[in-house]
Each structure stands twice: as structure tokens, then as C-alpha cells.
C-alpha atoms as a PDB file:
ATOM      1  CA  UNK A   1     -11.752  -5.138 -13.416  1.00  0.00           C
ATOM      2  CA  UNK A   2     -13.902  -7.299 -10.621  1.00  0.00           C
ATOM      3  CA  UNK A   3     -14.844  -5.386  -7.258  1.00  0.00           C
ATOM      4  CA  UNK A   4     -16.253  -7.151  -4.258  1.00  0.00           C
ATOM      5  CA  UNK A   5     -17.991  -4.919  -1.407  1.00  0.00           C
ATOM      6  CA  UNK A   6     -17.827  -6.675   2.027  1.00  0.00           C
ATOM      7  CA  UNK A   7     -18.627  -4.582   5.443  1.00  0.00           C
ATOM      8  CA  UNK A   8     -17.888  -1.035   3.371  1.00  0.00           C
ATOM      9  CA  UNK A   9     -14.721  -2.465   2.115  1.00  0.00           C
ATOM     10  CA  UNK A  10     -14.305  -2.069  -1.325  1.00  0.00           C
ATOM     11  CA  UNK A  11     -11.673  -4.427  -3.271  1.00  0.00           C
ATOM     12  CA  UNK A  12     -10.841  -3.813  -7.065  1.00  0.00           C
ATOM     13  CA  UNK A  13      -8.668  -5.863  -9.093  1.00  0.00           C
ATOM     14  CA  UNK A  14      -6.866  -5.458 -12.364  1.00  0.00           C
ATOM     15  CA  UNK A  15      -4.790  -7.557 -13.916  1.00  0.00           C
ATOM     16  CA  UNK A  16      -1.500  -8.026 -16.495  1.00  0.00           C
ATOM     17  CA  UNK A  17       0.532 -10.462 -18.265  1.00  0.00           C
ATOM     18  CA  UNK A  18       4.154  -9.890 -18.353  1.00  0.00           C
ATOM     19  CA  UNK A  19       4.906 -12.605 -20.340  1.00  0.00           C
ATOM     20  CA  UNK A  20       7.013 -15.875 -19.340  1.00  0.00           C
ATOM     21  CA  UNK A  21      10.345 -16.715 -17.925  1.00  0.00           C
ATOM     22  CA  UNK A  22      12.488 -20.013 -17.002  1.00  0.00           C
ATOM     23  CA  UNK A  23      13.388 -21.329 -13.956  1.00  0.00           C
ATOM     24  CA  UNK A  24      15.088 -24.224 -12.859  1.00  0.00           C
ATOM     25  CA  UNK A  25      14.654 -25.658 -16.834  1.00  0.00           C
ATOM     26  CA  UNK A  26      10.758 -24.873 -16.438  1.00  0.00           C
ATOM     27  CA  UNK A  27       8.802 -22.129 -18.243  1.00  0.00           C
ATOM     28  CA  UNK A  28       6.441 -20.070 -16.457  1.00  0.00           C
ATOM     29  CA  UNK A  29       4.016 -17.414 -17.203  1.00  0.00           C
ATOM     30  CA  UNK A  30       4.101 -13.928 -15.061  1.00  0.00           C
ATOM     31  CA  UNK A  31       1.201 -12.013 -14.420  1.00  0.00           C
ATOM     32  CA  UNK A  32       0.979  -9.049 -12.177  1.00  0.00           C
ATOM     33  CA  UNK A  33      -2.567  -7.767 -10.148  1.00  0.00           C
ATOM     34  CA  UNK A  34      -3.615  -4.574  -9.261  1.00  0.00           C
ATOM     35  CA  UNK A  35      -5.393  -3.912  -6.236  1.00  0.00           C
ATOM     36  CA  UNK A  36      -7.344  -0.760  -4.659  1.00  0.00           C
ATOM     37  CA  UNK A  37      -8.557  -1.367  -1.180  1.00  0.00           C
ATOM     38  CA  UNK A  38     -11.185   1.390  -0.352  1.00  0.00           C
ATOM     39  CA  UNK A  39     -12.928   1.857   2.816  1.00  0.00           C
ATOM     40  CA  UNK A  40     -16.160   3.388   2.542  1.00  0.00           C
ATOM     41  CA  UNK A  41     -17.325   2.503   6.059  1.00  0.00           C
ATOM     42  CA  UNK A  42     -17.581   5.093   9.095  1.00  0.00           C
ATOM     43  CA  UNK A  43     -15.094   2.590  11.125  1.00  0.00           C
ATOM     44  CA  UNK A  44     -11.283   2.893  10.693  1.00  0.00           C
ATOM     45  CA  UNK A  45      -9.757  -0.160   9.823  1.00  0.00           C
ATOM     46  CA  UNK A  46      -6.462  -2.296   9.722  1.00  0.00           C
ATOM     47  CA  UNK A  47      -5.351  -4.878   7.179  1.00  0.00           C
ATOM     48  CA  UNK A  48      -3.554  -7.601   9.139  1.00  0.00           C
ATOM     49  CA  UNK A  49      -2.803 -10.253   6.962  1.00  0.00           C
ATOM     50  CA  UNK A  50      -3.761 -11.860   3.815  1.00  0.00           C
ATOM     51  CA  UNK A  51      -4.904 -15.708   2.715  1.00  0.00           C
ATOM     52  CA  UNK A  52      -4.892 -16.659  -1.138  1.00  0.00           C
ATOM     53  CA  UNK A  53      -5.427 -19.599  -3.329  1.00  0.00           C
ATOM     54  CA  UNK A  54      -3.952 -19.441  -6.726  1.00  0.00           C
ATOM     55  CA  UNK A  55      -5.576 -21.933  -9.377  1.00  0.00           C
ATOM     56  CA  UNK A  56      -3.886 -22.530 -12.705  1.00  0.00           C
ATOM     57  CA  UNK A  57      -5.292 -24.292 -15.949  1.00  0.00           C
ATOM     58  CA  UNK A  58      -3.640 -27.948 -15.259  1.00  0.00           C
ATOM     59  CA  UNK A  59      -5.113 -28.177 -12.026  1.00  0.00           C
ATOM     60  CA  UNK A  60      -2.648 -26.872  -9.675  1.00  0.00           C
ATOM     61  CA  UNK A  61      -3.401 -24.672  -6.229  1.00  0.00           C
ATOM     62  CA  UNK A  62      -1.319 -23.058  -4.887  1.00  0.00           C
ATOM     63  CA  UNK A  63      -2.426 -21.145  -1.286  1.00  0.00           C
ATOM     64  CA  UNK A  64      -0.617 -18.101   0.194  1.00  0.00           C
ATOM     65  CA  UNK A  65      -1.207 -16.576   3.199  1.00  0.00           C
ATOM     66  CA  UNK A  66       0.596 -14.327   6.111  1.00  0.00           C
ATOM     67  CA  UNK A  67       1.230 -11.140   7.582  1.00  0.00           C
ATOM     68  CA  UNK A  68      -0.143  -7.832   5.697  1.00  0.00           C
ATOM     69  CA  UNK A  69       0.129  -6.933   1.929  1.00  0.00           C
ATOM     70  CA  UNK A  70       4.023  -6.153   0.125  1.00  0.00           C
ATOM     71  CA  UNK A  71       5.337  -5.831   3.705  1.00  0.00           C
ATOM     72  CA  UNK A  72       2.786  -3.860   5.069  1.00  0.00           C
ATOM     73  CA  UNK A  73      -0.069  -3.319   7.256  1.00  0.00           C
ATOM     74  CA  UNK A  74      -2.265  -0.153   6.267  1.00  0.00           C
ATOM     75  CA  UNK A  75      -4.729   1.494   8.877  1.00  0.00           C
ATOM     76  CA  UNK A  76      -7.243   3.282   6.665  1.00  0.00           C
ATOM     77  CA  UNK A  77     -10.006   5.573   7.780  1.00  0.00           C
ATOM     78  CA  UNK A  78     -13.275   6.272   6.197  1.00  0.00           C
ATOM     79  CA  UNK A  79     -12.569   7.345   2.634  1.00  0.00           C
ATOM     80  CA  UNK A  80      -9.189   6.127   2.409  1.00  0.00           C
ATOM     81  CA  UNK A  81      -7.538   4.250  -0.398  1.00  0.00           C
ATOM     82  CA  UNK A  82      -4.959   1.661  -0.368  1.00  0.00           C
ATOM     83  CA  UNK A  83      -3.220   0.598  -3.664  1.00  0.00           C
ATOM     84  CA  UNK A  84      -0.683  -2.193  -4.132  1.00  0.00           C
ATOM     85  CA  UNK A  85       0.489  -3.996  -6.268  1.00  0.00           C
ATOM     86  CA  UNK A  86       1.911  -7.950  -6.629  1.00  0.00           C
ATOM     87  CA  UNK A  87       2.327 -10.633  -8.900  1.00  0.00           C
ATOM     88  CA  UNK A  88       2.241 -14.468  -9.219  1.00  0.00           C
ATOM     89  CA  UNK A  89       4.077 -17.448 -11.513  1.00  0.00           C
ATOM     90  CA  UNK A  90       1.821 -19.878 -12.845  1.00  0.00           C
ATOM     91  CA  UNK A  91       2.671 -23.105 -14.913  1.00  0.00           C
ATOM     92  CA  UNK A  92       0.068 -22.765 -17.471  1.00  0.00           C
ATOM     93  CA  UNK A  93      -1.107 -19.429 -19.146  1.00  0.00           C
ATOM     94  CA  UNK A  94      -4.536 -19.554 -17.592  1.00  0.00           C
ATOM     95  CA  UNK A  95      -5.060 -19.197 -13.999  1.00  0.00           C
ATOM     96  CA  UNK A  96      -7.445 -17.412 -11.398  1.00  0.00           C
ATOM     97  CA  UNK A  97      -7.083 -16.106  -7.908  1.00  0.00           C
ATOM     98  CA  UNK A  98      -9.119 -14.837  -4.920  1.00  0.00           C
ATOM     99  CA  UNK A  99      -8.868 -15.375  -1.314  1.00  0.00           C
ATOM    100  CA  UNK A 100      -9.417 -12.692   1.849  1.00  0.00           C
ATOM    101  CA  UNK A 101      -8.475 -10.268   4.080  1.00  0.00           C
ATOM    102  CA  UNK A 102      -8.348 -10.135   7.611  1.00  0.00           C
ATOM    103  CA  UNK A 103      -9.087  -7.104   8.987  1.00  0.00           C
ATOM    104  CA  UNK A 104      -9.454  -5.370  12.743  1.00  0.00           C
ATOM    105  CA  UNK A 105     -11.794  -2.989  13.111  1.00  0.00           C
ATOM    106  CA  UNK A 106      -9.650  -0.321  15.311  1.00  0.00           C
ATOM    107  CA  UNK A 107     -12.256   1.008  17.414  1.00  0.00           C
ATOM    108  CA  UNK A 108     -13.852  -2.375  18.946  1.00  0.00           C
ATOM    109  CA  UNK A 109     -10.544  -4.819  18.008  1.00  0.00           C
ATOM    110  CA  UNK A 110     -13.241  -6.794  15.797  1.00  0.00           C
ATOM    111  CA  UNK A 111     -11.311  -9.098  13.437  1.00  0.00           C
ATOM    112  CA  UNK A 112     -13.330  -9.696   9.982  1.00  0.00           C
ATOM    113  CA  UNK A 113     -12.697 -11.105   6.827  1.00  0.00           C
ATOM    114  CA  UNK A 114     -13.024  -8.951   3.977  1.00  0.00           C
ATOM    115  CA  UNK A 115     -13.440 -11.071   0.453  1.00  0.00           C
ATOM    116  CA  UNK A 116     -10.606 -11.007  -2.722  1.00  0.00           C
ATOM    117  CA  UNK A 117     -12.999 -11.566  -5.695  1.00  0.00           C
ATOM    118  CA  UNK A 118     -12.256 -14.329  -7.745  1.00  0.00           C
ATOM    119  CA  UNK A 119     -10.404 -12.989 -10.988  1.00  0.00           C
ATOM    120  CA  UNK A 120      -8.681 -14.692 -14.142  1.00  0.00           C
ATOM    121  CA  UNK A 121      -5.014 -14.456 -14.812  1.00  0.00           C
ATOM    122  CA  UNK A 122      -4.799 -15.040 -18.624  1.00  0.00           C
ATOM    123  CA  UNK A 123      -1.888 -14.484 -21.403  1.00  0.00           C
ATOM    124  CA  UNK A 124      -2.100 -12.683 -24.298  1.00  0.00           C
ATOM    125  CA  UNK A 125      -1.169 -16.686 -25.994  1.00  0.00           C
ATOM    126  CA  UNK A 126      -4.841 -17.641 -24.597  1.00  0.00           C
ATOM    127  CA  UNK A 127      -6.376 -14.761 -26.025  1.00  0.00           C
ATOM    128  CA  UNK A 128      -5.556 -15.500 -29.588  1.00  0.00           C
END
């Protein structure tokens, strides 16, 4: 697991390989991430959209960004946990992501970005 602290913000990522499927004649490898957003500031916050960029083994990046997390945009006060979870394709079986958040602090309207550590997407074929 990596965990990144930024403004009270806590961010903790897991990951998983869920092995490899085809699409349109190409193979790709499926890996799921686990995050826990935890807000250990005194402010209460909102998570109002999301930028990543998605790096696999053969050089690739991919970047993805918009509006909240899985459809969503949590408020969370002080002490509250978040947990989502998502997943990404990647052409090789090694890969890494990271990226931000951009939050609002709800009491002054203060945007802020709140840092995705980086962390490695690999398949159980790397391991080996």
C-alpha cells in the first residue's frame, strides 16, 4: 500500500491484477486500485474532480481526468473516510499511476490539489 498526506488529506492505495482480456483482437491486462480518502483536517472538504496519468511498460500515457470519483462527489468532514474503488486496462503487464485531486475547502470555497501517490500496477506474469 502507498499513502500520500497533503493538507490533512490522507490517500491510500492498494492494488490487484485481475488478469487479461481481448478487445478489438488486442490483449490487455486488468488491474483494479483501491483507494481510502481520509480527512484528518479540522476543515470539511469536497472532492470535485479527479486528473490521472496512467504509464505502462512500453511507454504509453494515458491521462484521465473529470468530474468526481465513480460518479461521485463526496463532502467529508474531519474524520471521515471515503473508499472507492476503480480499475484501468493497460497494454503491457507493468504499469504505474498517480495524479490529483481537486478539492474545495467548504468553509472558505478554497480549491486545492490533493496528491494520488505514484503506485505500480503489476501482474502476477511479472512477478514470476
Amino acid at each position: 500500500m502507498v499513502e500520500q498526506v497533503t493538507k490533512g488529506i490522507k490517500i491510500s492505495v492498494k492494488t490487484k491484477y485481475n488478469g487479461t482480456s481481448y478487445r478489438n483482437n488486442r490483449l490487455y491486462y486488468i488491474f483494479a486500485y483501491f483507494i481510502t480518502i481520509e480527512n484528518n483536517s479540522a476543515k470539511t472538504v469536497k472532492l470535485t474532480d479527479r486528473y490521472w496519468t496512467i504509464y505502462d511498460s512500453l511507454g504509453t500515457t494515458e491521462i484521465v481526468s473529470g468530474e468526481g470519483v465513480i460518479g461521485q462527489t463526496p463532502s467529508l468532514k474531519p474524520n471521515d473516510v471515503y473508499n472507492y474503488s476503480s480499475g484501468c486496462f493497460l497494454t503491457s503487464s507493468i504499469g504505474a499511476m498517480n495524479g490529483f485531486y481537486t478539492m474545495i475547502d467548504l468553509e472558505s470555497f478554497e480549491q486545492f490539489k490533493v496528491i494520488i501517490p505514484t503506485f505500480q500496477l503489476n501482474s502476477k506474469i511479472a512477478s514470476n
